[in-house]
Structures are given as structure tokens and as C-alpha cells.
PDB file of N, CA and C in Angstrom:
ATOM      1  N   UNK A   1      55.438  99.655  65.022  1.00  0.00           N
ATOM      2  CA  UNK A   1      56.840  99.589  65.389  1.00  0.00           C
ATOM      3  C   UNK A   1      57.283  98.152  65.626  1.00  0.00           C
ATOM      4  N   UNK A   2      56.457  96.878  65.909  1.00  0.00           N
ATOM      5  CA  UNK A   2      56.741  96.192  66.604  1.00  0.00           C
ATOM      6  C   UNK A   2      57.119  95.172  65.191  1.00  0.00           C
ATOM      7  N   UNK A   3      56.261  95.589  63.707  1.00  0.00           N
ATOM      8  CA  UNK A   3      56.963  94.936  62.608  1.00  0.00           C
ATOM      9  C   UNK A   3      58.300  95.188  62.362  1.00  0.00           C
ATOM     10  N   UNK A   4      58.942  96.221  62.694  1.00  0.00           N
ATOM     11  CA  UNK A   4      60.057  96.862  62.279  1.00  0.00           C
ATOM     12  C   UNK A   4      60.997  96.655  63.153  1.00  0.00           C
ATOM     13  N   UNK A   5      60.575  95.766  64.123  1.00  0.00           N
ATOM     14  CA  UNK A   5      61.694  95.342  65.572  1.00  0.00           C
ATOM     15  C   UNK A   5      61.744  93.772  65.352  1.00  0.00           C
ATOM     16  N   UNK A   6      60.572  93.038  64.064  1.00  0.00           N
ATOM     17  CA  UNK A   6      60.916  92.073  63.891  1.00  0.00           C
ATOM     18  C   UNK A   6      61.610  91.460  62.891  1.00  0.00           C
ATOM     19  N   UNK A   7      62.156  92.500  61.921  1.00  0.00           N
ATOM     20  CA  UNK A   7      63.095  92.195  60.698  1.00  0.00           C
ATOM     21  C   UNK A   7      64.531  91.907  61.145  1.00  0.00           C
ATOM     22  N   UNK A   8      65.201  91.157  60.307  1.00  0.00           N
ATOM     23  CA  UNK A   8      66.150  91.029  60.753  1.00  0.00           C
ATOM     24  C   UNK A   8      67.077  92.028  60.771  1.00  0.00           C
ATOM     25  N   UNK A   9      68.432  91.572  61.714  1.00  0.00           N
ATOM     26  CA  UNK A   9      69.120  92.806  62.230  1.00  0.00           C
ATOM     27  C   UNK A   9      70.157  93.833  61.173  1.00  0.00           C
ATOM     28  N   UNK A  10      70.234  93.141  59.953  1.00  0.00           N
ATOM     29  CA  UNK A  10      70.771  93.959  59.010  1.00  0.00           C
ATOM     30  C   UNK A  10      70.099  94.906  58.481  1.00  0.00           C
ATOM     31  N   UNK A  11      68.475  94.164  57.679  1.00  0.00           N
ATOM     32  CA  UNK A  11      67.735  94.905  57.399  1.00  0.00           C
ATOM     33  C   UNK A  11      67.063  96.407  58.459  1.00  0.00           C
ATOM     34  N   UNK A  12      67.166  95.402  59.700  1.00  0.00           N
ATOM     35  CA  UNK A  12      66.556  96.888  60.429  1.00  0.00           C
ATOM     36  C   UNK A  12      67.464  98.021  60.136  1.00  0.00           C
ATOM     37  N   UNK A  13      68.644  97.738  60.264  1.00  0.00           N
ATOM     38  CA  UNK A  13      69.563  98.811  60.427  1.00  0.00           C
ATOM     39  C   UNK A  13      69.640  99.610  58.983  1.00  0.00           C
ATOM     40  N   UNK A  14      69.225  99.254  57.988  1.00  0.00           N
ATOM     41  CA  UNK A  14      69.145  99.928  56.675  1.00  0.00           C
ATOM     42  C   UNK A  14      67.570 100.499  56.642  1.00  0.00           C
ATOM     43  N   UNK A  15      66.836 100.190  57.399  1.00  0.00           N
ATOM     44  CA  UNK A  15      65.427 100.816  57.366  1.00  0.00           C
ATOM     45  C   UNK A  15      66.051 102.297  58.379  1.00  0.00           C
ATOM     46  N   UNK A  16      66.715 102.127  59.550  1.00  0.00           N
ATOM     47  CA  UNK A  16      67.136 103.043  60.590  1.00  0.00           C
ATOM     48  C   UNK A  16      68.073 104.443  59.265  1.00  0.00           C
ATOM     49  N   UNK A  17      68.550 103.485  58.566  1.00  0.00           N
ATOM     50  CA  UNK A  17      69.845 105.007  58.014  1.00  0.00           C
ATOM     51  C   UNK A  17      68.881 105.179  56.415  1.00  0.00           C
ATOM     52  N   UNK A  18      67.623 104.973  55.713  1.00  0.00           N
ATOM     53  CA  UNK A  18      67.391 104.818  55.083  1.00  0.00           C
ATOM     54  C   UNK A  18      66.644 106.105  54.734  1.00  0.00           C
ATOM     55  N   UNK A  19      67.040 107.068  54.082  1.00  0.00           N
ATOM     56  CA  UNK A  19      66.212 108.782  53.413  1.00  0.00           C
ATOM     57  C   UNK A  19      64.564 108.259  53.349  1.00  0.00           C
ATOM     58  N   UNK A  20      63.857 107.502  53.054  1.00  0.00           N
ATOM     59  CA  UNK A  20      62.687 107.901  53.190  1.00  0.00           C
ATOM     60  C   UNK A  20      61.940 106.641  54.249  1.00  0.00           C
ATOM     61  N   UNK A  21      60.741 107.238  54.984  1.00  0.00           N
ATOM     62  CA  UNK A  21      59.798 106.531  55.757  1.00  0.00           C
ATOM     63  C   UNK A  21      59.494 104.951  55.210  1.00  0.00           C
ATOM     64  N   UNK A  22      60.097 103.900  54.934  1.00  0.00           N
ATOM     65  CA  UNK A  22      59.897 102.810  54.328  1.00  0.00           C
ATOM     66  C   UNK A  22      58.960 101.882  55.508  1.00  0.00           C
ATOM     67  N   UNK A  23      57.831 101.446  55.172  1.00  0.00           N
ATOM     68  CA  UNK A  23      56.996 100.281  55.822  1.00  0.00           C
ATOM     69  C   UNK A  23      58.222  98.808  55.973  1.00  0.00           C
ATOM     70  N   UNK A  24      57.610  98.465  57.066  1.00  0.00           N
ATOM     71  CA  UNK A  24      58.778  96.942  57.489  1.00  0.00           C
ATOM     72  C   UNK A  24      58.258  95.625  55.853  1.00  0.00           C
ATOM     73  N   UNK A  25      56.867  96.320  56.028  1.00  0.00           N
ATOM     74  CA  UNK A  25      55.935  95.404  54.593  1.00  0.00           C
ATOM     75  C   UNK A  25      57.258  94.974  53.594  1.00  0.00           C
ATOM     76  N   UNK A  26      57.238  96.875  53.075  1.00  0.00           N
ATOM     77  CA  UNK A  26      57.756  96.964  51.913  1.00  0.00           C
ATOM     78  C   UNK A  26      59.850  96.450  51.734  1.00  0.00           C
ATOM     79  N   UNK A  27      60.267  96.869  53.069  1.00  0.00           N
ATOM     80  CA  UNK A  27      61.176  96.253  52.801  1.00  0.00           C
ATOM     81  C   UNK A  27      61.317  94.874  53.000  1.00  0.00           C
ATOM     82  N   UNK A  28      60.719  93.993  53.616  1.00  0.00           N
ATOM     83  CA  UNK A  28      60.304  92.878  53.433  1.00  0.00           C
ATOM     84  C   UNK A  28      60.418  92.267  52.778  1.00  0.00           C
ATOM     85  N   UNK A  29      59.843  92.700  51.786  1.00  0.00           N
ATOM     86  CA  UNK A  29      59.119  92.363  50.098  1.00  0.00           C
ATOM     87  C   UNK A  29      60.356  92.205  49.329  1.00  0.00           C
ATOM     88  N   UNK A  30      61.286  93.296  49.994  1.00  0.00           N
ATOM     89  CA  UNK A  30      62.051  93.010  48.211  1.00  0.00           C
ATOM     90  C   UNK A  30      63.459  92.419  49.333  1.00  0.00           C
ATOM     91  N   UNK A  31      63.623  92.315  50.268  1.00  0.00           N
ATOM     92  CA  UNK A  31      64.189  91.773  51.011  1.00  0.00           C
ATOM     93  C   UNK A  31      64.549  90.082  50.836  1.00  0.00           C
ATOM     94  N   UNK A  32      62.992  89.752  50.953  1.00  0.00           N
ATOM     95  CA  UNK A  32      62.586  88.097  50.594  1.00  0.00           C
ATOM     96  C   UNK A  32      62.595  87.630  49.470  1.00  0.00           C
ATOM     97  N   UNK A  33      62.258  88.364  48.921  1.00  0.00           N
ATOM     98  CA  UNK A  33      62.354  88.348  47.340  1.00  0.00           C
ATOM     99  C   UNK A  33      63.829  88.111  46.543  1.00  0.00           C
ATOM    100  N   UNK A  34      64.861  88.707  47.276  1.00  0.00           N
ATOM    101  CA  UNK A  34      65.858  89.174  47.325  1.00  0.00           C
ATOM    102  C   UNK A  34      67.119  87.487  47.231  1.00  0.00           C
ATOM    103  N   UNK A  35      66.354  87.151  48.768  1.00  0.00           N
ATOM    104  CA  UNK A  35      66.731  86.201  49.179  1.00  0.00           C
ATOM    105  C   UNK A  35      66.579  85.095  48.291  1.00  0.00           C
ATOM    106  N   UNK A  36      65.269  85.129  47.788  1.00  0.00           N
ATOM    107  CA  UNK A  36      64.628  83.816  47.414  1.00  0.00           C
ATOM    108  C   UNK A  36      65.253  83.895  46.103  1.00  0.00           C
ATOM    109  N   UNK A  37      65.727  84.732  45.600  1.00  0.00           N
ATOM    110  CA  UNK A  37      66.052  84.513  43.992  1.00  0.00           C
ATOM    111  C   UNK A  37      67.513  84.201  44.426  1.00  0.00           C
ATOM    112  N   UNK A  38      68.373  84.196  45.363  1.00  0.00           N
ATOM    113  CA  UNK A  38      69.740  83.533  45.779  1.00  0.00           C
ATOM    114  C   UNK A  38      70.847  84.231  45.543  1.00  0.00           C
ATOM    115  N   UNK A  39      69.969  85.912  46.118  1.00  0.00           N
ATOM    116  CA  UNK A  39      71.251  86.858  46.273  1.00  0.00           C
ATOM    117  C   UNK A  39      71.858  86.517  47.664  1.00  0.00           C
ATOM    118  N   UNK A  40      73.040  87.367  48.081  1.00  0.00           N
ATOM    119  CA  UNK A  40      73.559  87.499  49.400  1.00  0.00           C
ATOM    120  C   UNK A  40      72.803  88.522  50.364  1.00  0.00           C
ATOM    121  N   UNK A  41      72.878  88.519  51.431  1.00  0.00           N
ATOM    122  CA  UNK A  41      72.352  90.056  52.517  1.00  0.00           C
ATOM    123  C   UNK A  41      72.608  90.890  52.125  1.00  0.00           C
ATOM    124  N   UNK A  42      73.845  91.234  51.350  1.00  0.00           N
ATOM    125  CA  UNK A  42      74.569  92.395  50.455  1.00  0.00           C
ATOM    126  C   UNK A  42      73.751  92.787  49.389  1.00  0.00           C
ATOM    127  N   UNK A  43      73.800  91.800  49.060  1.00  0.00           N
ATOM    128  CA  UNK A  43      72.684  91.989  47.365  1.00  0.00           C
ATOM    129  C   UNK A  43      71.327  92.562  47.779  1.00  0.00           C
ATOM    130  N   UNK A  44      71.133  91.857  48.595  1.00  0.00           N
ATOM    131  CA  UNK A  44      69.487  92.147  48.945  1.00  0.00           C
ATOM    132  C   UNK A  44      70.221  93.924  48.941  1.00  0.00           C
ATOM    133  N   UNK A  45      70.236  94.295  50.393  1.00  0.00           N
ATOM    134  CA  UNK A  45      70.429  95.569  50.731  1.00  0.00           C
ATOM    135  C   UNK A  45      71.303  96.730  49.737  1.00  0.00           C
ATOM    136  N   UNK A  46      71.869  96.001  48.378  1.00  0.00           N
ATOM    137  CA  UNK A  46      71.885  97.123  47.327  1.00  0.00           C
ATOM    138  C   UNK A  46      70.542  96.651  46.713  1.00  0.00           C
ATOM    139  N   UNK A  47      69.730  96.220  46.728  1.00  0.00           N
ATOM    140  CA  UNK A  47      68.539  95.974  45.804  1.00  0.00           C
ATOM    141  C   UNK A  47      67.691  97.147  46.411  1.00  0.00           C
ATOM    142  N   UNK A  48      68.199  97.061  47.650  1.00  0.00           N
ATOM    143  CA  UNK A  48      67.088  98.326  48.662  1.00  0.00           C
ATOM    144  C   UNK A  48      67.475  99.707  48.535  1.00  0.00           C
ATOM    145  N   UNK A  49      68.652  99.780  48.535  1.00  0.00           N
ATOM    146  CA  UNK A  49      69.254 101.241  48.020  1.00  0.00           C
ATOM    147  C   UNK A  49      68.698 101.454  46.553  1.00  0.00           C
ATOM    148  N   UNK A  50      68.479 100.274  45.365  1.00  0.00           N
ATOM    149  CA  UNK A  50      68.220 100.813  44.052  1.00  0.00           C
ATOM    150  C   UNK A  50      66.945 101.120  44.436  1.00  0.00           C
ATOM    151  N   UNK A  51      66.517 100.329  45.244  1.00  0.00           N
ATOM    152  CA  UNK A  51      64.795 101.028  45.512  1.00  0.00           C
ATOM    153  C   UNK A  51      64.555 102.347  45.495  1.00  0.00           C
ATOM    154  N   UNK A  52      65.262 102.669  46.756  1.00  0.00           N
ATOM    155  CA  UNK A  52      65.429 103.651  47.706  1.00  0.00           C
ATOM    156  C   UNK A  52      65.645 105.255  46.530  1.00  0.00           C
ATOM    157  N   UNK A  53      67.098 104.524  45.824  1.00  0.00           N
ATOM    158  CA  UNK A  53      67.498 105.711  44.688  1.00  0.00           C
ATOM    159  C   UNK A  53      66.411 106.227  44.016  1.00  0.00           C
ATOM    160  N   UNK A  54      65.833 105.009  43.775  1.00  0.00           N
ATOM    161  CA  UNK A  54      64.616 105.337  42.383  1.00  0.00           C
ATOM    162  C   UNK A  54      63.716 105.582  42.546  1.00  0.00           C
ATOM    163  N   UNK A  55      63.031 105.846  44.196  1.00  0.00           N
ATOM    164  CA  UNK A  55      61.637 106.581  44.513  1.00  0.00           C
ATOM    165  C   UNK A  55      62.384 107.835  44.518  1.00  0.00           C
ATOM    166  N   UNK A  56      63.630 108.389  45.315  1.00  0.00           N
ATOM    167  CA  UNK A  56      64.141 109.625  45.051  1.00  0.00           C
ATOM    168  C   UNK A  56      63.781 110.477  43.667  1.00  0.00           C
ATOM    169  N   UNK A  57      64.312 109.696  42.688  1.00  0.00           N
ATOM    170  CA  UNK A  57      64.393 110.239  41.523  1.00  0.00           C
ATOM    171  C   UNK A  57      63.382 110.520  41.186  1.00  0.00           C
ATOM    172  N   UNK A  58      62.356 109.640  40.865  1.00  0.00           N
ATOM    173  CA  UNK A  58      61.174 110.033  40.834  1.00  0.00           C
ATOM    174  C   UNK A  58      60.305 111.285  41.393  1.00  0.00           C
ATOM    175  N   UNK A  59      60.399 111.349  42.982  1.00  0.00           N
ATOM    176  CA  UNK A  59      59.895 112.130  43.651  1.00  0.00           C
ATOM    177  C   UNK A  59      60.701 113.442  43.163  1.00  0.00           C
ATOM    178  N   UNK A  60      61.853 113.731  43.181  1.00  0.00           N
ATOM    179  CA  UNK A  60      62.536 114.845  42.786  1.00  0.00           C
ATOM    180  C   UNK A  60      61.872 115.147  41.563  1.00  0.00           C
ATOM    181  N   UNK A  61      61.656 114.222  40.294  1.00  0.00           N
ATOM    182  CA  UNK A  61      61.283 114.640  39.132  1.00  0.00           C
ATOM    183  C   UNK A  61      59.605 115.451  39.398  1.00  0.00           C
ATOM    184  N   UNK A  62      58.980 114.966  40.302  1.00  0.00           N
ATOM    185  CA  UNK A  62      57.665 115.131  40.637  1.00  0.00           C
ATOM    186  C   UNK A  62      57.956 117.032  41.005  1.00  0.00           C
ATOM    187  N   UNK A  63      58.721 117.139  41.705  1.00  0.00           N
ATOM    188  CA  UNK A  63      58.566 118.571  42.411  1.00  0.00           C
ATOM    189  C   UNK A  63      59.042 119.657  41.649  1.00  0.00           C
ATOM    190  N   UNK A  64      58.655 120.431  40.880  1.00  0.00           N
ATOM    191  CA  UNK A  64      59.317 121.090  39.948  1.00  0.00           C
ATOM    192  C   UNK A  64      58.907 122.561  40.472  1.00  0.00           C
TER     193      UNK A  64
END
């Protein structure tokens, strides 16, 4: 818990309203990543929703 109290305060709050169990790691990752390629906080956090969409999809496709 104590990784996930150290992200910053936007990101936490999209890990808080976010449909699946995401590690502080993993949003991290594409968070920084996010950053470093010289998106906005915005950008980042639709980069996390396309994440987010596309394990959905997946997983839905999985359960038949």
C-alpha cells in the first residue's frame, strides 16, 4: 500500500477509480514512460485508460 500512497496525486486517483487491481509498478511504468516521451498528465492518464481498455478486451475475449 505504501507504493501506491507514493505516486503522485493524479495518478493515485486514477489507480482509486480504475476497473481492474493495477500494481503502483505497473502504472508507474507507463506513467513515466508517458512523461518521458513529453506527453501532458492528461496524456499520460489516457495512455492508462488505453491500457486499462485493452486488458478489458482481452480478458472479456478470454471468457467465453
Amino acid at each position: 500500500m505504501s507504493r501506491h500512497d507514493a505516486l503522485p496525486p493524479a495518478l493515485r486517483r486514477w489507480v482509486i477509480h480504475a476497473a481492474l487491481p493495477w500494481s503502483a509498478r505497473s502504472v508507474l511504468r507507463i506513467w513515466t514512460r508517458a512523461l518521458q516521451q513529453g506527453q501532458s498528465e492528461d496524456e499520460a492518464l489516457a495512455r492508462l485508460d488505453a491500457a486499462e481498455r485493452a486488458t478489458l478486451r482481452r480478458e472479456s475475449f478470454g471468457c467465453a
